[in-house]
Protein backbone atom coordinates (compact mmCIF):
# COMPACT_ATOMS: atom_id res chain seq x y z
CA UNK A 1 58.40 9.40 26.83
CA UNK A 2 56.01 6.31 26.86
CA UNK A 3 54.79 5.87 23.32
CA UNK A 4 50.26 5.68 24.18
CA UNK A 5 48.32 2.77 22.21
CA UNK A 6 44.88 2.60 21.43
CA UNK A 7 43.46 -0.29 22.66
CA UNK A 8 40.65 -0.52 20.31
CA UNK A 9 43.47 -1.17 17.82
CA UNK A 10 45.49 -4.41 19.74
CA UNK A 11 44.30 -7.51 18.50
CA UNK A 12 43.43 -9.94 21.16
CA UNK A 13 45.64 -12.56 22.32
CA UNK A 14 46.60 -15.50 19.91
CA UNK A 15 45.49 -13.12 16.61
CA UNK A 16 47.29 -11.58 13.89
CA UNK A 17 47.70 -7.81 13.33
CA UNK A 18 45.96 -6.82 10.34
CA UNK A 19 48.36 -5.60 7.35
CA UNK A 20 47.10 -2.03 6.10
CA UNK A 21 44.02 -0.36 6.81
CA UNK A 22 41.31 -3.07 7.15
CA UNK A 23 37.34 -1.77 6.23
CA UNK A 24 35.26 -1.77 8.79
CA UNK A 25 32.09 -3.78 7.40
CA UNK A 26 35.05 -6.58 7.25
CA UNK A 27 35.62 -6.31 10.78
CA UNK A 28 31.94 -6.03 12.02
CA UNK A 29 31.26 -8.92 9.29
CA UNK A 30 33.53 -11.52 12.01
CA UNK A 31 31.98 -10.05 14.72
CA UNK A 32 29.14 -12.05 17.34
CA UNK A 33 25.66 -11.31 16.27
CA UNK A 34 24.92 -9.41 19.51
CA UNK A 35 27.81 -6.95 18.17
CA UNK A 36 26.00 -6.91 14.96
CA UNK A 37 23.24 -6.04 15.87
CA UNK A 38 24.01 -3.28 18.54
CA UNK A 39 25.87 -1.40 15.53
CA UNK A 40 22.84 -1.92 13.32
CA UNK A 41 20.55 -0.48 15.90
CA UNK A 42 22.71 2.31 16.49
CA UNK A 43 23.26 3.04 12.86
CA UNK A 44 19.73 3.74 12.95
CA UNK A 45 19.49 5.94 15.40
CA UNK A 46 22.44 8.30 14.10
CA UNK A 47 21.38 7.95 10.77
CA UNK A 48 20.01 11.87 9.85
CA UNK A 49 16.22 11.42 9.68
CA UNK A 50 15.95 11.84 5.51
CA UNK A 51 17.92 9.40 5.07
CA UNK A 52 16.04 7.15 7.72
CA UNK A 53 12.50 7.85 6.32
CA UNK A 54 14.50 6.86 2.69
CA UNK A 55 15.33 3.50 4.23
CA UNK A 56 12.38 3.18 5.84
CA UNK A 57 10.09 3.45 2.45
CA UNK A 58 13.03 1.64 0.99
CA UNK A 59 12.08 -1.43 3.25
CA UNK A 60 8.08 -0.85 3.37
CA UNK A 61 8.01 -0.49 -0.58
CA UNK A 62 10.19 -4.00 -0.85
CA UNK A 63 7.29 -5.23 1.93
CA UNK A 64 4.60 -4.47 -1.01
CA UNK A 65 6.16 -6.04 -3.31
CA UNK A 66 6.23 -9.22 -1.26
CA UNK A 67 3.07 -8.98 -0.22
CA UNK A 68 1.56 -8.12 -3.80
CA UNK A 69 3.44 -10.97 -5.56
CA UNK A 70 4.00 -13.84 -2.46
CA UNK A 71 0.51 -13.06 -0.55
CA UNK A 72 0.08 -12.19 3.34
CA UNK A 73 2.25 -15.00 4.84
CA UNK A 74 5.72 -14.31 2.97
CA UNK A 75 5.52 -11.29 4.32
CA UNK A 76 8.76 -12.12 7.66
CA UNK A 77 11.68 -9.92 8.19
CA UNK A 78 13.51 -11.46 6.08
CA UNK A 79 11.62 -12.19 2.92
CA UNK A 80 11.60 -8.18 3.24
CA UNK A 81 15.48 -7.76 3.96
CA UNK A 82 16.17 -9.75 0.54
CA UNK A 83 13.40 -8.55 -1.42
CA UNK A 84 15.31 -4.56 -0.52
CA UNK A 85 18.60 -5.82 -0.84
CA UNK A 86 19.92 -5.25 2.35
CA UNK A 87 21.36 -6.90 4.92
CA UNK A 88 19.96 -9.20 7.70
CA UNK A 89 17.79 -7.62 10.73
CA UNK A 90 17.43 -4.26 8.64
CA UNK A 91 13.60 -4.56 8.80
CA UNK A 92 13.37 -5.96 12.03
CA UNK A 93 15.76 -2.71 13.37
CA UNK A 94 12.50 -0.82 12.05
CA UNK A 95 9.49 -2.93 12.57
CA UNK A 96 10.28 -4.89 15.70
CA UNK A 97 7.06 -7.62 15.17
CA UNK A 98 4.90 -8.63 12.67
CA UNK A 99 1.64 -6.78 13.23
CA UNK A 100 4.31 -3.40 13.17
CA UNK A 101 5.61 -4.23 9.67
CA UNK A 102 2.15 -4.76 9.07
CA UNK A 103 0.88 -1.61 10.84
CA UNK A 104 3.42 0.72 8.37
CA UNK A 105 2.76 -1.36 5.03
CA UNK A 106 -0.95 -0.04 5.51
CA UNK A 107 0.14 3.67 6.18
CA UNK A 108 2.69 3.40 2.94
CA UNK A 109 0.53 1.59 0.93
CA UNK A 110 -2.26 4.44 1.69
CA UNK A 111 0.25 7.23 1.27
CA UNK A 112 1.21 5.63 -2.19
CA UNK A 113 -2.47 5.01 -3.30
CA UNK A 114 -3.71 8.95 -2.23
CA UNK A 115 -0.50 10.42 -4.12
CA UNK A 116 -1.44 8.31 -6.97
CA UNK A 117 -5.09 9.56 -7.09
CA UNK A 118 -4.66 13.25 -5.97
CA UNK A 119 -2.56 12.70 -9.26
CA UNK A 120 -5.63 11.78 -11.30
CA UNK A 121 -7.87 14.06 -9.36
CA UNK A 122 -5.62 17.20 -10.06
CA UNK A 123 -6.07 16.58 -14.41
CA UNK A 124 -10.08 15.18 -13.98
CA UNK A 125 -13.61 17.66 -13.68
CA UNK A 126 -15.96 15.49 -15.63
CA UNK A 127 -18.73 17.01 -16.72
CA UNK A 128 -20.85 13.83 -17.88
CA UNK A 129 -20.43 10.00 -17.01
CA UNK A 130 -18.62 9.44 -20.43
CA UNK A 131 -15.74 11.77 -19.21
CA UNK A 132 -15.70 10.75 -15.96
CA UNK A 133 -16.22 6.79 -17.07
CA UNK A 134 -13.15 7.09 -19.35
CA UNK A 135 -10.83 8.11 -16.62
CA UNK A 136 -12.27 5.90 -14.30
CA UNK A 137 -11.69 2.81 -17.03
CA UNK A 138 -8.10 4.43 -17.29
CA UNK A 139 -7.41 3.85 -13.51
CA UNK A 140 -8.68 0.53 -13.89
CA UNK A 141 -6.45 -0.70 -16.95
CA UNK A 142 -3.55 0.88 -14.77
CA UNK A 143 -4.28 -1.35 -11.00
CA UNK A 144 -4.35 -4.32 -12.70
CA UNK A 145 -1.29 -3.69 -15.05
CA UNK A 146 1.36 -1.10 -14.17
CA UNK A 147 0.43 -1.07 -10.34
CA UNK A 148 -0.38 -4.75 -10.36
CA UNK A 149 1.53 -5.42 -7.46
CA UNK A 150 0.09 -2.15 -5.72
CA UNK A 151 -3.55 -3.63 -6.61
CA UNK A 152 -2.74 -7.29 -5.49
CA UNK A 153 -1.43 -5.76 -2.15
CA UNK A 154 -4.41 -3.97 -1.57
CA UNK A 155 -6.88 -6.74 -2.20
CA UNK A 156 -4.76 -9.24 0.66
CA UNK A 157 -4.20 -6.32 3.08
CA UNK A 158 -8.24 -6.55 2.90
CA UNK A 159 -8.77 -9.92 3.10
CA UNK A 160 -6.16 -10.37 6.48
CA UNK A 161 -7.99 -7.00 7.75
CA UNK A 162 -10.92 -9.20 8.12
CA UNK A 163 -9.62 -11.23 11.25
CA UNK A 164 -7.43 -8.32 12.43
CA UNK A 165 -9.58 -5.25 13.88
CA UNK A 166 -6.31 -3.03 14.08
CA UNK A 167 -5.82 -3.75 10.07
CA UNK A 168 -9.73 -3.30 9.21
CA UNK A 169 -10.04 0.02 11.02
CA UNK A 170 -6.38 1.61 9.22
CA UNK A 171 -8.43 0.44 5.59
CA UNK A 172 -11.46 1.96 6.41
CA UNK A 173 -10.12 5.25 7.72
CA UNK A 174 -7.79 5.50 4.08
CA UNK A 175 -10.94 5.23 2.23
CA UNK A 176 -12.24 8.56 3.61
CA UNK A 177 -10.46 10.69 1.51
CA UNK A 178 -11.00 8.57 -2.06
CA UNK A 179 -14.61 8.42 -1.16
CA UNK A 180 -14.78 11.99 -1.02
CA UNK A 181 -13.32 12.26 -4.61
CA UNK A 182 -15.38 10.02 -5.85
CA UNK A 183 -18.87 11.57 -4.38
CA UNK A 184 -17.93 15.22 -5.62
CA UNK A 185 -17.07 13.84 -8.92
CA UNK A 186 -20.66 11.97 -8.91
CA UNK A 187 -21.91 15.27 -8.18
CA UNK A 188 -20.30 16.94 -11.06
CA UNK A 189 -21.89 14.44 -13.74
CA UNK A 190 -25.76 15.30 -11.93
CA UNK A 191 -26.10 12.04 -9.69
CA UNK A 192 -28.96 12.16 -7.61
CA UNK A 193 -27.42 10.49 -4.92
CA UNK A 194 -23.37 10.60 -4.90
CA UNK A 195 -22.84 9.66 -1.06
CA UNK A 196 -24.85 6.19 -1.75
CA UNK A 197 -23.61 6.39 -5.45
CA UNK A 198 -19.78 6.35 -4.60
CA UNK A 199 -20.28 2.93 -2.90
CA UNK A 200 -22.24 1.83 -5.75
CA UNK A 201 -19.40 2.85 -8.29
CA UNK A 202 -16.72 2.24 -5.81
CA UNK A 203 -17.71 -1.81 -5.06
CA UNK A 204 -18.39 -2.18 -8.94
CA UNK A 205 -14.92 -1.30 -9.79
CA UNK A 206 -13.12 -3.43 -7.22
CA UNK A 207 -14.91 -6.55 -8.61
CA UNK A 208 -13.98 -5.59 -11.77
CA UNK A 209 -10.51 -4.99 -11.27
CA UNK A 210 -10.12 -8.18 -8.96
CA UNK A 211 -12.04 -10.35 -12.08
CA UNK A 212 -8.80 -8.62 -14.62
CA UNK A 213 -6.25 -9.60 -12.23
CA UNK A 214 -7.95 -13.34 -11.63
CA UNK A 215 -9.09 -14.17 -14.86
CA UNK A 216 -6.39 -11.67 -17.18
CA UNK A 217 -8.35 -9.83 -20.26
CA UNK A 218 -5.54 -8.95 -22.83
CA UNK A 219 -8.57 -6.58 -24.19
CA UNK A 220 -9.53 -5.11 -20.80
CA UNK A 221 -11.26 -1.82 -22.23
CA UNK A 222 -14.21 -1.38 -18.97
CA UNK A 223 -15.28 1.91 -20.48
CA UNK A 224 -18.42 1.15 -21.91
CA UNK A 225 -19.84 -0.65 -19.20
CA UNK A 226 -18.65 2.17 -16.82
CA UNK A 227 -20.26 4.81 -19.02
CA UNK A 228 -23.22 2.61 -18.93
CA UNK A 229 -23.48 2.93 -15.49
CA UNK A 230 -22.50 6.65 -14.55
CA UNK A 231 -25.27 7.22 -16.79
CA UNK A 232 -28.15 5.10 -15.02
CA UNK A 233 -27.10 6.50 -12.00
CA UNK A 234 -26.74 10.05 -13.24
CA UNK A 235 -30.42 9.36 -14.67
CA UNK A 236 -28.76 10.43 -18.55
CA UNK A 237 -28.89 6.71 -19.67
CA UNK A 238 -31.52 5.30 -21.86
CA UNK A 239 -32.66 3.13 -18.92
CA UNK A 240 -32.45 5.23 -15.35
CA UNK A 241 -31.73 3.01 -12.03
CA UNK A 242 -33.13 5.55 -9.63
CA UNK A 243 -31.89 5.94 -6.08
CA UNK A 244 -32.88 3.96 -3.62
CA UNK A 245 -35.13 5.87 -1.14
CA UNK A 246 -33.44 7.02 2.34
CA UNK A 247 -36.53 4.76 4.12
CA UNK A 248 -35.86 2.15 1.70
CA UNK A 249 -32.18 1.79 2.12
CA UNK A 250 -32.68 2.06 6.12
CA UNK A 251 -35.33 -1.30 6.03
CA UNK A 252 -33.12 -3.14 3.28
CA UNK A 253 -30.25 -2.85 6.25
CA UNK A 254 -32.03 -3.90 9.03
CA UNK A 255 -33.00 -7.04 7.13
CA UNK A 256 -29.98 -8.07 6.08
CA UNK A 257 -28.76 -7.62 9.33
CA UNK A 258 -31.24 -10.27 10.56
CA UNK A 259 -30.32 -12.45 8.12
């Protein structure tokens, strides 16, 4: 009987037979790009879907860091395929442009930031500004040095969101839920406004964390001044800032709008 041969296993004419069992990531190594690249794809979409949303916050997380430490133009393909470590086209198998990468480093970077503070909102119920200003300070102290990068990402992902519509309406909409912390917790310490308060706090903290990271404090300690603050707004200070009135805010708008 006629001995049957794989073809996928006879060299083509003019090579050499392998010797023993050859790996295949040799093999697809010496292959055309297009060949690459079809296997890559379709590695992807056999891959079991844990292990693709592990690869694909693999790649995103590696795209913060780039962005964070490099700014908004490193940010290619391939700056992310060497900043995770793996191997050419990965993040473009993903995130076939730009503006996608870009469109999924906002929705990670969002996930990350609400895990981080529905951490710190499940351990804090102040009852007064200094309890609420010391965990506040704490979250501070940690964006500009454990979660630098995180921070630094943030602040460019704002800055390119202001020529990019698609970008600026993802930010605002991740807000929403942080900005509801942050007014119940003003509500908690007796503000007399918390839904115009939390912008109050909320812009007041961003300046001071982007000062920290520009212009590094090894001392950084905000507390006092945030205390300070809680407690003008809260009206418990010894000099009360008291809220602006509804008519007053509405005519202070229109007028800067003119202007």
């Amino acid at each position: 009987m006629a001995a049957t041969t794989n073809a996928a296993s006879v060299p083509a004419s003019g090579q050499k037979m392998p010797r023993g069992r050859v790996k295949p990531e040799r093999l697809l190594a010496k292959a055309p790009t297009a060949v690459r690249s079809v296997v890559s794809v379709a590695a992807v979409v056999t891959m079991p879907r844990p292990l693709v949303s592990a690869r694909r916050e693999l790649l995103l997380d590696a795209a913060i860091r780039v962005l964070g430490e490099r700014g908004v133009r490193a940010v290619t393909h391939r700056a992310v395929d060497a900043e995770a470590g793996v191997a050419a086209g990965s993040t473009a198998n993903y995130f076939s442009t730009r503006e996608a990468l870009f469109e999924a480093i906002v929705e990670r970077f969002s996930q990350r930031e609400r895990a981080s503070f529905d951490g710190v909102a499940a351990k804090v119920c102040p009852t007064s500004p200094a309890e609420l200003g010391r965990a506040l300070a704490a979250g501070a102290r940690d964006s500009a040095g454990p979660n630098r990068t995180l921070t630094l990402s943030r602040y460019a992902l704002l800055v390119e969101s202001a020529n990019n519509p698609g970008l600026r309406e993802q930010m605002a909409a991740t807000g929403g839920r942080v900005s509801a912390w942050f007014a119940n917790w003003l509500r908690l310490i007796g503000s007399t406004d918390p839904d115009y308060h939390v912008h109050v706090v909320g812009n007041y903290l961003t300046g001071l964390v982007l000062h920290q990271l520009a212009i590094p404090d090894p001392h950084f300690d905000p507390t006092e001044k945030i205390v300070s603050l809680l407690e003008s707004l809260s009206g418990t200070g010894p000099v009360s800032t008291p809220a602006a009135p509804a008519a007053g805010r509405a005519t202070r708008h229109r007028r800067d709008r003119r202007t």
